[in-house]
PDB file of N, CA and C in Angstrom:
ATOM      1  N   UNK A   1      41.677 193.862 128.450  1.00  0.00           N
ATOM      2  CA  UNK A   1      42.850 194.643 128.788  1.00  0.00           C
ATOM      3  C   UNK A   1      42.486 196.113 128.680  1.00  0.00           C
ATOM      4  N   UNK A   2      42.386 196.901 129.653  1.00  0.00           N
ATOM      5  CA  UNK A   2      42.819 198.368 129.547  1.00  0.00           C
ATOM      6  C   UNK A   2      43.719 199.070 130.309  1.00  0.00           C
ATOM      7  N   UNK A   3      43.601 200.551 130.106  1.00  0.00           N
ATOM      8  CA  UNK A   3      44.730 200.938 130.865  1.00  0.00           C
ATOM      9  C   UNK A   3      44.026 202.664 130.943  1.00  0.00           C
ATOM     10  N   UNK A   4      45.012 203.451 131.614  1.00  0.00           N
ATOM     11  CA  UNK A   4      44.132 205.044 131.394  1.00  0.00           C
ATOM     12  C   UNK A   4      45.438 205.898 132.047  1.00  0.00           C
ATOM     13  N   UNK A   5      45.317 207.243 131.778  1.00  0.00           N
ATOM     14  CA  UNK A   5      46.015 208.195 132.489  1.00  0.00           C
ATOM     15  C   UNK A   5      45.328 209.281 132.409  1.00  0.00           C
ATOM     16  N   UNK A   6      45.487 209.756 133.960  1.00  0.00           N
ATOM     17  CA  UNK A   6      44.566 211.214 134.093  1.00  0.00           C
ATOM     18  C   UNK A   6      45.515 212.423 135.200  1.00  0.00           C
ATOM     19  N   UNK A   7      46.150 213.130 134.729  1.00  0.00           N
ATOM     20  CA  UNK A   7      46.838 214.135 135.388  1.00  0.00           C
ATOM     21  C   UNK A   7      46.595 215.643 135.117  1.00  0.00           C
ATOM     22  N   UNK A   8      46.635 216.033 135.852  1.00  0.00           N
ATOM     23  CA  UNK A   8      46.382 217.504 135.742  1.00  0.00           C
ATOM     24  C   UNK A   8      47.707 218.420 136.515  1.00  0.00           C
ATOM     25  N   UNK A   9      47.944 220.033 136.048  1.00  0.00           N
ATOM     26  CA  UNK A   9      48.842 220.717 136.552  1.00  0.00           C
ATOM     27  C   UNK A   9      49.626 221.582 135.105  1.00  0.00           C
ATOM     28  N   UNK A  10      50.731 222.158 135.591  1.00  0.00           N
ATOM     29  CA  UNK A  10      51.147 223.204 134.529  1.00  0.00           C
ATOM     30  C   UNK A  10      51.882 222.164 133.606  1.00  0.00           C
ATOM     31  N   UNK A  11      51.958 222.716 132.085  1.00  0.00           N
ATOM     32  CA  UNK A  11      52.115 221.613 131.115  1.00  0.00           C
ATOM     33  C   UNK A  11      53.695 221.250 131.382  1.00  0.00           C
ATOM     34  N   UNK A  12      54.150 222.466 131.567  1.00  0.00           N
ATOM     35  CA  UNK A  12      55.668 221.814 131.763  1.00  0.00           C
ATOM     36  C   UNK A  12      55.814 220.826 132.929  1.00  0.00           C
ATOM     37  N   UNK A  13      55.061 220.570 133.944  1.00  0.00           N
ATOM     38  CA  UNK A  13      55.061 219.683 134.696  1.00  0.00           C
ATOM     39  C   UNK A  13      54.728 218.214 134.764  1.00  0.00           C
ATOM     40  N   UNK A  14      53.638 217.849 133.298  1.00  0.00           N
ATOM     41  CA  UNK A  14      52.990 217.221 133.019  1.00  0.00           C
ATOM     42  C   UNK A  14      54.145 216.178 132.234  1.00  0.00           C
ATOM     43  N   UNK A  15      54.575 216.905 131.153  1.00  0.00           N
ATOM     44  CA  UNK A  15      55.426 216.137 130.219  1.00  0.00           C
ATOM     45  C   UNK A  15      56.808 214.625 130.982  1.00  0.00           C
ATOM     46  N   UNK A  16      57.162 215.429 132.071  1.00  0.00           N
ATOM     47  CA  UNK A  16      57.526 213.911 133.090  1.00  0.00           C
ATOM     48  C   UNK A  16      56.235 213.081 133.756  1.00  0.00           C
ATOM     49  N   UNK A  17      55.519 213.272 133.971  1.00  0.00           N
ATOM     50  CA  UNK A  17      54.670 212.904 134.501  1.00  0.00           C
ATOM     51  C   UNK A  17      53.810 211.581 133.476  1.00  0.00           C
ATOM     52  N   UNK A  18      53.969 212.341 132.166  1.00  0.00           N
ATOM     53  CA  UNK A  18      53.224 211.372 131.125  1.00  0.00           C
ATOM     54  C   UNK A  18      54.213 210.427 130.810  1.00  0.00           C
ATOM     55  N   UNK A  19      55.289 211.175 130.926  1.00  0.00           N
ATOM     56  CA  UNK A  19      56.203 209.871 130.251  1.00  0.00           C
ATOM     57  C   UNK A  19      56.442 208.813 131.032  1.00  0.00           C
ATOM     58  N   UNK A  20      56.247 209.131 132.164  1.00  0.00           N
ATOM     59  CA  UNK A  20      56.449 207.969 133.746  1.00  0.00           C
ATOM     60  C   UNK A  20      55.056 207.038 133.329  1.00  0.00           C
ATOM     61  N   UNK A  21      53.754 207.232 133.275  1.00  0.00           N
ATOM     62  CA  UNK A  21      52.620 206.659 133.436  1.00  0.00           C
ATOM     63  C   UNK A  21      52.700 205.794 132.156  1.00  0.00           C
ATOM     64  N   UNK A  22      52.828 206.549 130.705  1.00  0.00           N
ATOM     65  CA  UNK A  22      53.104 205.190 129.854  1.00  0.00           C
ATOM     66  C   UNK A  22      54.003 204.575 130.086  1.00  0.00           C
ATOM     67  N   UNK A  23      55.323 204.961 130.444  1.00  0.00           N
ATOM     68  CA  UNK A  23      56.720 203.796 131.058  1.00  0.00           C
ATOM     69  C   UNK A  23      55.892 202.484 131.821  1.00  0.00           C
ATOM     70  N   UNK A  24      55.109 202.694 132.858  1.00  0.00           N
ATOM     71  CA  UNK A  24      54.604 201.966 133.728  1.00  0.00           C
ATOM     72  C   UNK A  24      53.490 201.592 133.125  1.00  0.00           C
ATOM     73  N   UNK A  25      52.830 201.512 132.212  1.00  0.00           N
ATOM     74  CA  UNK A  25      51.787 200.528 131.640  1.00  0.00           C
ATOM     75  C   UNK A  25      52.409 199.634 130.956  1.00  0.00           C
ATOM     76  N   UNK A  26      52.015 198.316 131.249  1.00  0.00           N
ATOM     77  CA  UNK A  26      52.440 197.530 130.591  1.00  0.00           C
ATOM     78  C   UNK A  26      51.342 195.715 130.569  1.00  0.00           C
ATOM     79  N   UNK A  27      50.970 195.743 129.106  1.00  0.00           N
ATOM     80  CA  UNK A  27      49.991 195.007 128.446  1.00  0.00           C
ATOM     81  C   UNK A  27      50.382 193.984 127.762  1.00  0.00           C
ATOM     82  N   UNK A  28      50.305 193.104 127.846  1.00  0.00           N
ATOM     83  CA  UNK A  28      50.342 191.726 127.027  1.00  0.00           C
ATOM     84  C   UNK A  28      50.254 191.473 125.511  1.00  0.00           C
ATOM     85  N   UNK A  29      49.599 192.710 124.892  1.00  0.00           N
ATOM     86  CA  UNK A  29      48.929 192.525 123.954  1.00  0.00           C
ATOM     87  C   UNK A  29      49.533 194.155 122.915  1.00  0.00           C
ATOM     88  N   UNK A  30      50.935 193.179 122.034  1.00  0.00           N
ATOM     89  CA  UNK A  30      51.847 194.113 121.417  1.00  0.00           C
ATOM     90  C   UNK A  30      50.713 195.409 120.664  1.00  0.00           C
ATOM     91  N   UNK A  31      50.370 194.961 120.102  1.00  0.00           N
ATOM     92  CA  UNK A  31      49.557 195.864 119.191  1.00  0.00           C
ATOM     93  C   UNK A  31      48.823 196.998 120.494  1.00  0.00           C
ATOM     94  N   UNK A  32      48.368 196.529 121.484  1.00  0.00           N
ATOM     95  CA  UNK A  32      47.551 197.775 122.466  1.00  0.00           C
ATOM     96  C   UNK A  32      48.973 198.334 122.596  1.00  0.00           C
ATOM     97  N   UNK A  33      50.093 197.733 123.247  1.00  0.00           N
ATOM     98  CA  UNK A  33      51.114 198.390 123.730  1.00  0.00           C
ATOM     99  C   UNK A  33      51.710 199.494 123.064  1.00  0.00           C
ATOM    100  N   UNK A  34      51.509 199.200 121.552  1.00  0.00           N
ATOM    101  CA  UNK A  34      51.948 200.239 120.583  1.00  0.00           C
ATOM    102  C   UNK A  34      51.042 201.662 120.771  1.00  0.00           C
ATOM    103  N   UNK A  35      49.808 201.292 120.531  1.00  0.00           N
ATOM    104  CA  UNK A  35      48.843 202.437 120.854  1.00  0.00           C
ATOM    105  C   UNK A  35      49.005 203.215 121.696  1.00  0.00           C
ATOM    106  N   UNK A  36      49.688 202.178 122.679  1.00  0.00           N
ATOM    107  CA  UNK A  36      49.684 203.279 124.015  1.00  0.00           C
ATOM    108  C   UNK A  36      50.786 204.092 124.070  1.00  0.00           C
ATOM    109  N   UNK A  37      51.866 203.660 123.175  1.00  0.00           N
ATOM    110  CA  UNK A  37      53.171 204.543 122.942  1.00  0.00           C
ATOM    111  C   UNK A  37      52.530 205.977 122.112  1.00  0.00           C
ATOM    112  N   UNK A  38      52.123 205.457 120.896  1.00  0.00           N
ATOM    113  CA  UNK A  38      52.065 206.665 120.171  1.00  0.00           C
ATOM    114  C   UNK A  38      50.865 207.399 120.390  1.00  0.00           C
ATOM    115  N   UNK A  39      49.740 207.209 121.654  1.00  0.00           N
ATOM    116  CA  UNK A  39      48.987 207.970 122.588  1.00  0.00           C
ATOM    117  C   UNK A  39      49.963 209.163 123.569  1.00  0.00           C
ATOM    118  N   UNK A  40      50.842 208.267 124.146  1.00  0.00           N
ATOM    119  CA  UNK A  40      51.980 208.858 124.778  1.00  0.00           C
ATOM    120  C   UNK A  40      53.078 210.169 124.181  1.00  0.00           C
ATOM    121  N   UNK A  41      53.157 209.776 122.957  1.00  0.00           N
ATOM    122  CA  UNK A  41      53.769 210.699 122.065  1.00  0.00           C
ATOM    123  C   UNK A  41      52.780 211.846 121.716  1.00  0.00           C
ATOM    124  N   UNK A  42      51.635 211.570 121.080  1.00  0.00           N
ATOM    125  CA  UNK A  42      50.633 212.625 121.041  1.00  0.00           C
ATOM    126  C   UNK A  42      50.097 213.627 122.091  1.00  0.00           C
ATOM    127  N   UNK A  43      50.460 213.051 123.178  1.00  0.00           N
ATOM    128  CA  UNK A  43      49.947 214.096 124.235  1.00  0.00           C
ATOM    129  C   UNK A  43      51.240 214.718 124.805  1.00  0.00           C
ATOM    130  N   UNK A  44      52.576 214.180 124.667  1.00  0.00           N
ATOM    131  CA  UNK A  44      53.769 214.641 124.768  1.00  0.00           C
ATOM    132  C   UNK A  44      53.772 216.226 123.896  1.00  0.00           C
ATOM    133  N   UNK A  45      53.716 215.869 122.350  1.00  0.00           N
ATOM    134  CA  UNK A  45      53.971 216.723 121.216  1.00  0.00           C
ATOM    135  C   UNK A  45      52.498 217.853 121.394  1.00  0.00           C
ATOM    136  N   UNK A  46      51.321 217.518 121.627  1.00  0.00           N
ATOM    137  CA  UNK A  46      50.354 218.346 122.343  1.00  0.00           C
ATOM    138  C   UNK A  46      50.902 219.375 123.091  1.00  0.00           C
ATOM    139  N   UNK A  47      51.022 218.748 124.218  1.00  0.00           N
ATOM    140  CA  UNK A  47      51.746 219.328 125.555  1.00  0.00           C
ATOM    141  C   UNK A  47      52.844 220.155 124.972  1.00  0.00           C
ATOM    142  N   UNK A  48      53.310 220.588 124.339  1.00  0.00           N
ATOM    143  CA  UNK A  48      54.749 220.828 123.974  1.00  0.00           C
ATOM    144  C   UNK A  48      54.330 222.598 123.106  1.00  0.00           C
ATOM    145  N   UNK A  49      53.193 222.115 122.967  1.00  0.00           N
ATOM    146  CA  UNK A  49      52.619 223.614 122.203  1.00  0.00           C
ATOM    147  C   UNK A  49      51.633 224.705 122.950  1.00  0.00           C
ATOM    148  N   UNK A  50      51.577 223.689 124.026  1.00  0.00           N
ATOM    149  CA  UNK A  50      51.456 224.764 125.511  1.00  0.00           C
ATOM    150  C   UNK A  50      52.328 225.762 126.029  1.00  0.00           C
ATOM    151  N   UNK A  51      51.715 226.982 126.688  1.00  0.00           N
ATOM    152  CA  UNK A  51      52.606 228.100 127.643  1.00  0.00           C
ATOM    153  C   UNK A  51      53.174 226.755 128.846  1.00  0.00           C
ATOM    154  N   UNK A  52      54.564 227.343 129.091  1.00  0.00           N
ATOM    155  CA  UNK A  52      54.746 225.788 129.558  1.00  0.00           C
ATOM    156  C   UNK A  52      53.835 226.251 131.180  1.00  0.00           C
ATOM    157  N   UNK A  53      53.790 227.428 131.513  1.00  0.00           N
ATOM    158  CA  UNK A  53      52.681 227.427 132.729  1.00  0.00           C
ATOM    159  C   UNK A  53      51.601 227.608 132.893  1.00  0.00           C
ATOM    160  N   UNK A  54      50.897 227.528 131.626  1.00  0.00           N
ATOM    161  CA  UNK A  54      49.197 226.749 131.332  1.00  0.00           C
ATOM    162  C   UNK A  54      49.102 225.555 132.287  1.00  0.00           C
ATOM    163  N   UNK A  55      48.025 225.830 133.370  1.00  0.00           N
ATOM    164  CA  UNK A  55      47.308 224.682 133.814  1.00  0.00           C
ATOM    165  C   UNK A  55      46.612 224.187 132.771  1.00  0.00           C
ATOM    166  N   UNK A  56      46.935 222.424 132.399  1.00  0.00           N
ATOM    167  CA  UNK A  56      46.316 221.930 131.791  1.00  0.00           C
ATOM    168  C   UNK A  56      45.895 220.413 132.336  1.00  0.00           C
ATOM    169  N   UNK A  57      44.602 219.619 132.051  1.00  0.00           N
ATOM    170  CA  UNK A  57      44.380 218.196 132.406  1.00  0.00           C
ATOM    171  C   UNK A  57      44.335 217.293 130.841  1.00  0.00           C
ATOM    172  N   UNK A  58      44.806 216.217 131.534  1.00  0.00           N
ATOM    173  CA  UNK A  58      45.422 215.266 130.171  1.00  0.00           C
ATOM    174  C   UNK A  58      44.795 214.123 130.852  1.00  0.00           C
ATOM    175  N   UNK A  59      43.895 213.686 129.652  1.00  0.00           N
ATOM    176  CA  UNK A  59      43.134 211.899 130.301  1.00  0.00           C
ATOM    177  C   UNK A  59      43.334 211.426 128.919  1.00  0.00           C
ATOM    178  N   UNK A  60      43.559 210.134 128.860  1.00  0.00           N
ATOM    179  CA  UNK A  60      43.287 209.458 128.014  1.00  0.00           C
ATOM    180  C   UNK A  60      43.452 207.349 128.151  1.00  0.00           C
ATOM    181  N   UNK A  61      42.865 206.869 127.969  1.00  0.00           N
ATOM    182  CA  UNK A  61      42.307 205.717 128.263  1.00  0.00           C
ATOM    183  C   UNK A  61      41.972 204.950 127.172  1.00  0.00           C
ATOM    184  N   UNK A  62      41.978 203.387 127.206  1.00  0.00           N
ATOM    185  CA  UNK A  62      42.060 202.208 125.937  1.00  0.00           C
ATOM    186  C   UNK A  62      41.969 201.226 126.754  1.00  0.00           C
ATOM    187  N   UNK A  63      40.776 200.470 125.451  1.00  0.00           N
ATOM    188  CA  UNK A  63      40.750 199.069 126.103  1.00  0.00           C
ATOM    189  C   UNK A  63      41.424 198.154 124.909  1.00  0.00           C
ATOM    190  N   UNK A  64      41.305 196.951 125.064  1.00  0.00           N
ATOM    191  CA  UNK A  64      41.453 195.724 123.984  1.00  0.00           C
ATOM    192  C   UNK A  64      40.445 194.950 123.716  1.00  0.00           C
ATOM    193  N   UNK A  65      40.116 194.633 122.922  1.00  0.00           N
ATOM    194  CA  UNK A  65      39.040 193.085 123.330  1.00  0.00           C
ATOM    195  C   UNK A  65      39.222 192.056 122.079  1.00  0.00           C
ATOM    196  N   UNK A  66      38.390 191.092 121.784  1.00  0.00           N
ATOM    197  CA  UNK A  66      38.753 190.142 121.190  1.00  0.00           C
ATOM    198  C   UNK A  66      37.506 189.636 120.790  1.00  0.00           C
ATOM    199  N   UNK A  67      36.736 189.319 119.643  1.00  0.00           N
ATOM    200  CA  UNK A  67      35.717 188.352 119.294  1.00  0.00           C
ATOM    201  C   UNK A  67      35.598 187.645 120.049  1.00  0.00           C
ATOM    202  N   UNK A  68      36.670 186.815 119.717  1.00  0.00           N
ATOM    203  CA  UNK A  68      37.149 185.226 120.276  1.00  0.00           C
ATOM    204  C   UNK A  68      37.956 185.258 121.274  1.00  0.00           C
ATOM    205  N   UNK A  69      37.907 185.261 122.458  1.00  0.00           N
ATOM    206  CA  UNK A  69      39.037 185.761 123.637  1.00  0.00           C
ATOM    207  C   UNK A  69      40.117 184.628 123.470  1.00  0.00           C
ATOM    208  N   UNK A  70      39.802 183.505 123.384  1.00  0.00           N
ATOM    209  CA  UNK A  70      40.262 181.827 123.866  1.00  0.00           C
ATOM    210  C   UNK A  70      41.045 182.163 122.228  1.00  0.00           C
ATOM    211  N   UNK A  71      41.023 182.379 121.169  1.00  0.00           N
ATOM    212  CA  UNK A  71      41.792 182.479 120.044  1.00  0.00           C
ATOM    213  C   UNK A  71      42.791 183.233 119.843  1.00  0.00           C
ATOM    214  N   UNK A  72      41.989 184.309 120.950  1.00  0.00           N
ATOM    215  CA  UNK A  72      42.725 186.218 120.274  1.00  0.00           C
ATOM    216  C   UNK A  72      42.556 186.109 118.987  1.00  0.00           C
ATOM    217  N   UNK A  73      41.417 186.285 118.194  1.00  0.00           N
ATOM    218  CA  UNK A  73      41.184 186.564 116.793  1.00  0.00           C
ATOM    219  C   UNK A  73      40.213 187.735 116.988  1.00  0.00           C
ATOM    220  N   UNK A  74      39.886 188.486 115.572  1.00  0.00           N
ATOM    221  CA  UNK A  74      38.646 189.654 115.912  1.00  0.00           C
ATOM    222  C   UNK A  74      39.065 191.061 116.721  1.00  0.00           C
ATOM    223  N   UNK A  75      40.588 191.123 116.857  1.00  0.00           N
ATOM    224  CA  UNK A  75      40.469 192.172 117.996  1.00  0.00           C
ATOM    225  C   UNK A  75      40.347 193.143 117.392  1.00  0.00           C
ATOM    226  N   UNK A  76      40.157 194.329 118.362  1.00  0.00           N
ATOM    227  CA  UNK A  76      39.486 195.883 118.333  1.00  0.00           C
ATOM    228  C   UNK A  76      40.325 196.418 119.592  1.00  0.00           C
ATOM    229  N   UNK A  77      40.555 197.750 119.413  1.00  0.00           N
ATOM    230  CA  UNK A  77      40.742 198.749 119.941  1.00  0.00           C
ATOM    231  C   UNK A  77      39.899 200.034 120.698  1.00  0.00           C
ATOM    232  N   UNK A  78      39.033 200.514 121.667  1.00  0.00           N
ATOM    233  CA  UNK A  78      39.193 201.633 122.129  1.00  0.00           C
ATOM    234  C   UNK A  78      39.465 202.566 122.737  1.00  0.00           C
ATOM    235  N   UNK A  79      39.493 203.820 122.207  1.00  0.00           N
ATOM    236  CA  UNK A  79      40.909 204.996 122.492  1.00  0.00           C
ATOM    237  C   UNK A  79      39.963 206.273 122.800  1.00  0.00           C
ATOM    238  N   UNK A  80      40.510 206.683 124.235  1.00  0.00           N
ATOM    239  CA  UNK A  80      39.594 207.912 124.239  1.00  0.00           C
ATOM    240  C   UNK A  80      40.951 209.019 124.836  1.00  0.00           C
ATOM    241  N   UNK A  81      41.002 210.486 124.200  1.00  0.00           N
ATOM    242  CA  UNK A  81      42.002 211.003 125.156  1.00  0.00           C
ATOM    243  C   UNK A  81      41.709 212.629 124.769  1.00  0.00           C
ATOM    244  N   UNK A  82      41.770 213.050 125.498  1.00  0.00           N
ATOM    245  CA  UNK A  82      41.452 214.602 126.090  1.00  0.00           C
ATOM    246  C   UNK A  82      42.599 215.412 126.589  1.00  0.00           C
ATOM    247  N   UNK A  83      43.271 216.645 125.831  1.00  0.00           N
ATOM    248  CA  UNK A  83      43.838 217.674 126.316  1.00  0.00           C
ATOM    249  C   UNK A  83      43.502 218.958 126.295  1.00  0.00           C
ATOM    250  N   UNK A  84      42.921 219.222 127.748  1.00  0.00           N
ATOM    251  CA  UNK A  84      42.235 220.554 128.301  1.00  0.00           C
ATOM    252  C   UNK A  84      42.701 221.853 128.807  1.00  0.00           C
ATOM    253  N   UNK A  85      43.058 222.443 128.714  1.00  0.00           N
ATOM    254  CA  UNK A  85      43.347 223.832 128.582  1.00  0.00           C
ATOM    255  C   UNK A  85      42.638 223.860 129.865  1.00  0.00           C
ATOM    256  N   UNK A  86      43.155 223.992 131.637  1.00  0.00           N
ATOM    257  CA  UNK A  86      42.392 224.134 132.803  1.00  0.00           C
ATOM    258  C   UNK A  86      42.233 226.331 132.651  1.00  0.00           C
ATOM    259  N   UNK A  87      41.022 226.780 132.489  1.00  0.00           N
ATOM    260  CA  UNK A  87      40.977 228.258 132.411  1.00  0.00           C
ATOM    261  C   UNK A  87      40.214 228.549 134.044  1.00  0.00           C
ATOM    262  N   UNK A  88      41.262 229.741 134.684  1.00  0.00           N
ATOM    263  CA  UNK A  88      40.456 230.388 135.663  1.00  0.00           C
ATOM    264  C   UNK A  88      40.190 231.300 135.462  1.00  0.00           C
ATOM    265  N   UNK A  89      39.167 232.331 136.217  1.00  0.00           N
ATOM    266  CA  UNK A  89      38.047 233.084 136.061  1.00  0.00           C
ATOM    267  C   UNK A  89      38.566 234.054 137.453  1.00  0.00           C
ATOM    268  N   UNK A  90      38.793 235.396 137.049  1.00  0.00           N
ATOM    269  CA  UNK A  90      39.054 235.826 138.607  1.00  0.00           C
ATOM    270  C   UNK A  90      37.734 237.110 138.869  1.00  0.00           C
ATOM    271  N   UNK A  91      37.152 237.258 140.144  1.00  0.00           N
ATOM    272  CA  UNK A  91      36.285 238.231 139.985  1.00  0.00           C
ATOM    273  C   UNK A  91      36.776 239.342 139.921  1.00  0.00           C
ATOM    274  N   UNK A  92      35.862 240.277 139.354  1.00  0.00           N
ATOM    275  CA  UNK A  92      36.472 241.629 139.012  1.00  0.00           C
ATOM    276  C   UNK A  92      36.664 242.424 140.232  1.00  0.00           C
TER     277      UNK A  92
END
């Protein structure tokens, strides 16, 4: 099981945008599902301490897995997620 979100644009634009993409994930596997909420919240409350017209890009991505798939025993989690500050450069 995984899942991911990758958007970019000004932060105030972002914050609907994130909340739509975790709304629309949806995993079998309660415990990932949770992760992916309070992933969702973290990049919300992130986002929130942005100029709200900072270009910024927001990725973040998780898998599930299982020792034993046929049991679901052994499981593990990984979580990767990135909030970037997009900076332009103008020539002098």
């Amino acid at each position: 099981m995984s899942w991911s979100i990758v958007e970019a644009g000004k932060a105030k634009s972002l914050l609907p945008l994130v909340r739509t993409r975790v709304a629309a994930i949806q995993l079998s596997d309660a415990g990932e599902m949770e992760t992916v909420k309070h992933v969702g919240a973290l990049i919300e409350q992130t986002l929130g301490t942005f100029d709200p017209e900072k270009p910024v890009k927001v990725s973040a991505s998780g898998s599930m897995s299982f020792r034993d798939w046929t049991a679901k025993t052994g499981g593990f989690q990984s979580v990767s997620i990135a909030i970037e500050p997009i900076h332009f450069t103008t020539p002098d």
